[in-house]
Each structure stands twice: as C-alpha cells, then as structure tokens.
C-alpha atoms as a PDB file:
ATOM      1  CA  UNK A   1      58.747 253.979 161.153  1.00  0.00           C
ATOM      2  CA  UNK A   2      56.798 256.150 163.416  1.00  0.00           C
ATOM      3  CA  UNK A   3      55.374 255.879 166.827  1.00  0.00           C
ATOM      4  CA  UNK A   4      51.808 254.594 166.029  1.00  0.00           C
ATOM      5  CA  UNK A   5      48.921 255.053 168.302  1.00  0.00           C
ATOM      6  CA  UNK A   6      50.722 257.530 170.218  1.00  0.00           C
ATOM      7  CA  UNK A   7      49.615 261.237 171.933  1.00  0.00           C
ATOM      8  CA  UNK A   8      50.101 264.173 169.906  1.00  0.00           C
ATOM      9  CA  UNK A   9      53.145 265.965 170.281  1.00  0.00           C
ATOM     10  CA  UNK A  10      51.828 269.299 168.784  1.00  0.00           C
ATOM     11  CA  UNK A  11      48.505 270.257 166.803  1.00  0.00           C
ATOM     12  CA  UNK A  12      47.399 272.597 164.463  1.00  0.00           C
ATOM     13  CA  UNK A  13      43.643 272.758 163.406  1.00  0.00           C
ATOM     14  CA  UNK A  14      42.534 269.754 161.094  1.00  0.00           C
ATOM     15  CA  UNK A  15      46.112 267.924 161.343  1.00  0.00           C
ATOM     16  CA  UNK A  16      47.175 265.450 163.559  1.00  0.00           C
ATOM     17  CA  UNK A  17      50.432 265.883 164.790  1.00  0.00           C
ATOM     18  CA  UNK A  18      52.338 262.393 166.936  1.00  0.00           C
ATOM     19  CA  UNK A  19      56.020 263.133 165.813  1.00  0.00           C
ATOM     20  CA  UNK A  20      57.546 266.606 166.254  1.00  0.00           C
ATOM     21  CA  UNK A  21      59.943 267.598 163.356  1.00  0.00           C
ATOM     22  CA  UNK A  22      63.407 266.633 164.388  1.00  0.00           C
ATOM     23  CA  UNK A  23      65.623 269.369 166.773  1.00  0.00           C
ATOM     24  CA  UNK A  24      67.711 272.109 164.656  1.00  0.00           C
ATOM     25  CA  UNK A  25      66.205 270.515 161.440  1.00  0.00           C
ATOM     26  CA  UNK A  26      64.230 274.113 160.933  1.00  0.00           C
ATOM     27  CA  UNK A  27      61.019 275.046 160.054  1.00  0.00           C
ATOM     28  CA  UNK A  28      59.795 271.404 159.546  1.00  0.00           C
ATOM     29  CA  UNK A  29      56.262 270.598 158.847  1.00  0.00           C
ATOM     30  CA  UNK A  30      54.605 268.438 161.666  1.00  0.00           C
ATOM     31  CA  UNK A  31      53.972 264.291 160.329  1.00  0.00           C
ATOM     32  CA  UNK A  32      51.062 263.330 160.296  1.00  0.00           C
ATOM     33  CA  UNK A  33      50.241 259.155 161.354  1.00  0.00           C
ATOM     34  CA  UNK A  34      49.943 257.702 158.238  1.00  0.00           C
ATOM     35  CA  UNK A  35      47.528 254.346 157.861  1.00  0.00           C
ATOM     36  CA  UNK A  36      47.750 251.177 155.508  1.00  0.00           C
ATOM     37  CA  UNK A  37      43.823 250.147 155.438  1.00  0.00           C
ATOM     38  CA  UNK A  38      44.034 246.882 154.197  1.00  0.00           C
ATOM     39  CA  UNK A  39      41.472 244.258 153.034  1.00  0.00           C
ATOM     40  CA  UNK A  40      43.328 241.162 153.454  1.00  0.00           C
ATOM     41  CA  UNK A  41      41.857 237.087 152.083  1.00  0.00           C
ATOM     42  CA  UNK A  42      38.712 236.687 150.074  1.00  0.00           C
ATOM     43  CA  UNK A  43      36.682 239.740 151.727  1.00  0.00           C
ATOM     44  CA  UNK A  44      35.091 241.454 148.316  1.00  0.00           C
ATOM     45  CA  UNK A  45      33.092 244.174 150.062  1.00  0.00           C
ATOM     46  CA  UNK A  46      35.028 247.179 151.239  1.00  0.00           C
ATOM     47  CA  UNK A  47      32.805 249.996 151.978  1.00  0.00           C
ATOM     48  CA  UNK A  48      33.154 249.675 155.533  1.00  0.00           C
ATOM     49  CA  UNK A  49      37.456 249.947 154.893  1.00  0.00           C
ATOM     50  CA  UNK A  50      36.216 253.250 152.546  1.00  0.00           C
ATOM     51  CA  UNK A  51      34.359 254.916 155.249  1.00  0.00           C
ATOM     52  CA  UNK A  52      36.671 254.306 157.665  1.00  0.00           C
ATOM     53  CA  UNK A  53      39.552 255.651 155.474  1.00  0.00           C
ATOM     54  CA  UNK A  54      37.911 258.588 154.564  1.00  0.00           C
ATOM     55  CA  UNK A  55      36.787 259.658 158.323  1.00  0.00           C
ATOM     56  CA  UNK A  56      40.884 259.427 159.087  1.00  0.00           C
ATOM     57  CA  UNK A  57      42.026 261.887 156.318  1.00  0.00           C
ATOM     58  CA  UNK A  58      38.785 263.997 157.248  1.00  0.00           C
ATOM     59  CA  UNK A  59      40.634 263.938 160.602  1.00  0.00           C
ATOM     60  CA  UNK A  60      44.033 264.640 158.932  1.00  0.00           C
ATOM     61  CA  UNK A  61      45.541 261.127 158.875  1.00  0.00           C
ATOM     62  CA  UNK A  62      47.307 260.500 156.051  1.00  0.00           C
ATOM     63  CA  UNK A  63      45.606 256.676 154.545  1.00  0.00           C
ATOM     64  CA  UNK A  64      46.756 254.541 152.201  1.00  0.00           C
ATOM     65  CA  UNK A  65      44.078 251.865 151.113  1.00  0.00           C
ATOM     66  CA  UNK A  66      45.339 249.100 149.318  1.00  0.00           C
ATOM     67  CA  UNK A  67      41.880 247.391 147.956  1.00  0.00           C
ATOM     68  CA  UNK A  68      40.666 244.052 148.102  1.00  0.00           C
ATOM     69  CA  UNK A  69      42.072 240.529 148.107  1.00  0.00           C
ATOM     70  CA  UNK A  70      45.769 240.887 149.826  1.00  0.00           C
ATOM     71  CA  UNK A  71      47.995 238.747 150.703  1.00  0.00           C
ATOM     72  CA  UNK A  72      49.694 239.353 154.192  1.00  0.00           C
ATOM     73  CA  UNK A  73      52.867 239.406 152.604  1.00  0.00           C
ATOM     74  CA  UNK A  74      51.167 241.800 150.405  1.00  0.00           C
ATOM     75  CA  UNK A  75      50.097 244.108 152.861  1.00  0.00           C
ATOM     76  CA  UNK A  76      53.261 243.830 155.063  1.00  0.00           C
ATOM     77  CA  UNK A  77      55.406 244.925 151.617  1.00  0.00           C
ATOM     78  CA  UNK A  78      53.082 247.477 151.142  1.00  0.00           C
ATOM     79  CA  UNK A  79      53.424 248.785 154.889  1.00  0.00           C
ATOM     80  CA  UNK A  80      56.867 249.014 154.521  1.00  0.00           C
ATOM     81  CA  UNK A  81      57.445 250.507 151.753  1.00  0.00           C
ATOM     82  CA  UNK A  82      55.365 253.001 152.967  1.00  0.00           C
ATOM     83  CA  UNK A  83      56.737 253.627 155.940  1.00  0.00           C
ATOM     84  CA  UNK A  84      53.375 253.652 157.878  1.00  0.00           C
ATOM     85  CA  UNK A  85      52.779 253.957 161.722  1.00  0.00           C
ATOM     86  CA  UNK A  86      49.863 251.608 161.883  1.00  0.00           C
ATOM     87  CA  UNK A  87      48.382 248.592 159.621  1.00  0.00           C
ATOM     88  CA  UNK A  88      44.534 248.776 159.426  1.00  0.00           C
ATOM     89  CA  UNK A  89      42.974 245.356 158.978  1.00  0.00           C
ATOM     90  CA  UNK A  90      39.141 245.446 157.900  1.00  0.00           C
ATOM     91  CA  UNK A  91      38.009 241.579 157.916  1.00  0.00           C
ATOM     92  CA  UNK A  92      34.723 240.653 157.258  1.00  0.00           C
ATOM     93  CA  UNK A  93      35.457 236.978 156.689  1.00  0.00           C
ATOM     94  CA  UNK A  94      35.892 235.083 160.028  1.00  0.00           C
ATOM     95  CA  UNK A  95      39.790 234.839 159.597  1.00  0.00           C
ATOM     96  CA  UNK A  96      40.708 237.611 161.449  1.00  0.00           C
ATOM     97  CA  UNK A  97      43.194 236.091 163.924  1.00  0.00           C
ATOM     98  CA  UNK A  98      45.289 234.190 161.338  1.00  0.00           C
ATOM     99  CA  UNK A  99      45.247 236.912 159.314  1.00  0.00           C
ATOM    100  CA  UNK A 100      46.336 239.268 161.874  1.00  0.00           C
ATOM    101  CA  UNK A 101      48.984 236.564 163.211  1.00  0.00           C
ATOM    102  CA  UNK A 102      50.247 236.225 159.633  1.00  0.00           C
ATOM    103  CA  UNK A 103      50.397 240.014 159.107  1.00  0.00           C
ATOM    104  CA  UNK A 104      52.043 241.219 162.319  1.00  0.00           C
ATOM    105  CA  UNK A 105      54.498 237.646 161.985  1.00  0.00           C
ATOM    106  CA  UNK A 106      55.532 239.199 159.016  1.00  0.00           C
ATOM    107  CA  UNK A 107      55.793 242.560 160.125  1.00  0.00           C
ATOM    108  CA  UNK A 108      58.270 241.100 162.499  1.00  0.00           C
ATOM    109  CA  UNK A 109      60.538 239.106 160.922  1.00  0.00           C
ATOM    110  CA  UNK A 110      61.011 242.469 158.444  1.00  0.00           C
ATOM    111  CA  UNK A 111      61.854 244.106 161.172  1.00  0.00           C
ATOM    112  CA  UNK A 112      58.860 246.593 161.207  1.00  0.00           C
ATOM    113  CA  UNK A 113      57.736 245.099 164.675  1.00  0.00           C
ATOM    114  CA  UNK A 114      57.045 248.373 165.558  1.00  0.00           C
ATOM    115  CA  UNK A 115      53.707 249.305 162.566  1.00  0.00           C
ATOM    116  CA  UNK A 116      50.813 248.622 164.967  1.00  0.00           C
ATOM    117  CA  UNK A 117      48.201 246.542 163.737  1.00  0.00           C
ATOM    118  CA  UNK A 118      44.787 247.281 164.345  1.00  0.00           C
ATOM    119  CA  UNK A 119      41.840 245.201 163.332  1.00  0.00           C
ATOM    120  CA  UNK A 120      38.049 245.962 162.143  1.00  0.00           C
ATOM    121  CA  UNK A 121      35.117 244.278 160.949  1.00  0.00           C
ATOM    122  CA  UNK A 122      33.115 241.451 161.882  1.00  0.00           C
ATOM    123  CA  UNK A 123      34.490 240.748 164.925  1.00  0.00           C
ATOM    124  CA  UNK A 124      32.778 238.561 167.359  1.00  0.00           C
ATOM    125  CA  UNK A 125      33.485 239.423 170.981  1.00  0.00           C
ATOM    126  CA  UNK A 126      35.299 236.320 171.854  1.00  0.00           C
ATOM    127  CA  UNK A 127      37.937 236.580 169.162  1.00  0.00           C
ATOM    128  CA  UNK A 128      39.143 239.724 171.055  1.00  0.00           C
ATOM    129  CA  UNK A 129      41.650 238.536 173.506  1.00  0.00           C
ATOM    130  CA  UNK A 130      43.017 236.449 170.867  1.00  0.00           C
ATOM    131  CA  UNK A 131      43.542 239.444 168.764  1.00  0.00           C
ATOM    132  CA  UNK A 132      45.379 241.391 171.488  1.00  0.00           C
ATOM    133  CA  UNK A 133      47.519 237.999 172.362  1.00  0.00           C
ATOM    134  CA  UNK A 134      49.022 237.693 168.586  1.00  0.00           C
ATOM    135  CA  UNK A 135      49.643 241.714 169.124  1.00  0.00           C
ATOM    136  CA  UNK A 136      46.872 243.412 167.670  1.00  0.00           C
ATOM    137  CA  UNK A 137      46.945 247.100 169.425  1.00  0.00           C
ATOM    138  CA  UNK A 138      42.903 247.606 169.174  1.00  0.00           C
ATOM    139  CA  UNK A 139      39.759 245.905 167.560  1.00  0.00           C
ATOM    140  CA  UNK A 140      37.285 247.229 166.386  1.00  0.00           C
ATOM    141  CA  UNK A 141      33.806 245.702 166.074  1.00  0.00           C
ATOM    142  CA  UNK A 142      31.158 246.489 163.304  1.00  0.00           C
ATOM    143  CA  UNK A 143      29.214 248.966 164.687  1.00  0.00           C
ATOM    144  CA  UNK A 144      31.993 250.938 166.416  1.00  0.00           C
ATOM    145  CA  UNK A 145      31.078 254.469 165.773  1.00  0.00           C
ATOM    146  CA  UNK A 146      33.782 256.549 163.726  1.00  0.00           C
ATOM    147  CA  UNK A 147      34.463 258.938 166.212  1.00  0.00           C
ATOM    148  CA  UNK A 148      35.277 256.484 168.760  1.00  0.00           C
ATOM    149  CA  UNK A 149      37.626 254.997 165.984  1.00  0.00           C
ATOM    150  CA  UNK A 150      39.030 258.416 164.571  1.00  0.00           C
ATOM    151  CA  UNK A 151      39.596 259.338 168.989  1.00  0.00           C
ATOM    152  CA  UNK A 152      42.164 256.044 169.166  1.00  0.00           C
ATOM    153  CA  UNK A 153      44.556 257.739 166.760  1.00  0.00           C
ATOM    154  CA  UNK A 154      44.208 260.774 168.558  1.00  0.00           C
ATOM    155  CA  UNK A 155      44.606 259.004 172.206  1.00  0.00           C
ATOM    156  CA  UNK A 156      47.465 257.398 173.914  1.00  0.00           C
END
C-alpha cells in the first residue's frame, strides 16, 4: 500500500507521480495514487462522488468508484484488494463519523492502517474535529471547489 496524501516524488505532464519506481528495477513507469471513492450507508445520490472522481483521473489519479449503498466492510475489502493509497468517503447522510470510524476500524484491524481516509459531502462544520479524531486525513465540505480538492492529492 502506498504512501497516500504524500508530495510528488517526480512528475511528468498530466500524471501524478508520489512513489518513484523502485532502485535498479529499470525503466519503471512512475505510480500514480490510486483512489477508492466510496458511497458508503443509504446515500442514493452520487453525482457529487462522480464529479469528484472524474476531476482526479482528469488530474491523473487513478479512481476506483465503487457505487452506492456499501457496507464498510465492503469498502475496506474493496480497498484492499485494490491496493489503494487513499479511501474516499462521499456521505450525504449525516453518518459520516460512524461511518468513517467503522471504515478506518476496519482498515486497521486488516492491517491496511496505512489507506488514508478522506471524507466528503454534507459535512457540517462541527463534525470536523471528530472526523480528524477517529483518523480521517481531510474533510471536505459540499461546496469545496475541485481544485482545492484535486491540490490535496498533489500537496503534502
């Protein structure tokens, strides 16, 4: 499992590049951050998890998107198998933070602690800092503009 929201090592144009292609391997092709966009619970609407998705892989991040109505253990199979840097959660139903909690718990006891979880959708400021206490790397809101989203996989 890779590094997650980390700097680019190396980058071409139209391909971000976090993990450099292992010493005296040869000519290796640079790795990409790949994404699990997930919709977990009863959430039926997932344009917001679409757009999102398809601003990463216009920004050369390779996205997985698993559709609607997962389970956490669902989506934490799913991130394992495969083999993604970071979990994407969009939530539009109010159960973010048990969600998350259940997601990155089970992340954990797979031993994939180290797939970042980030969360998006309808996220009322107050629920933030409990995000980030369960271990949720970044939130963001509705509203937050794509660039600013697309920049955090791009950014330290």
């Amino acid at each position: 499992m890779g590094t997650g929201l980390a700097a680019p090592v190396t980058t071409e144009p139209g391909r971000l590049c976090v993990r450099p292609p292992t010493a005296g391997a040869g000519l290796a092709a640079p790795v990409t951050v790949k994404v699990l966009i997930a919709k977990p619970g009863l959430d039926g609407h997932d344009r917001g998890a679409k757009v999102v998705a398809q601003a990463l892989r216009d920004a050369g991040v390779e996205v997985v998107y698993t559709g609607l109505k997962r389970t956490p253990e669902e989506i934490v199979a799913e991130a394992i198998q495969e083999d993604v840097d970071v979990v994407g959660l969009s939530v539009l139903s109010g159960a973010h933070v048990l969600l998350a909690r259940k997601v990155i718990e089970g992340l954990k006891a797979k031993g994939a602690g180290d797939i970042r979880v980030v969360v998006g959708g309808i996220i009322p400021p107050r629920d933030v800092a409990a995000l980030t206490t369960v271990g949720v790397s970044q939130v963001f809101p509705m509203g937050t503009p794509l660039p600013e989203i697309v920049a955090a996989f791009k950014e330290p």
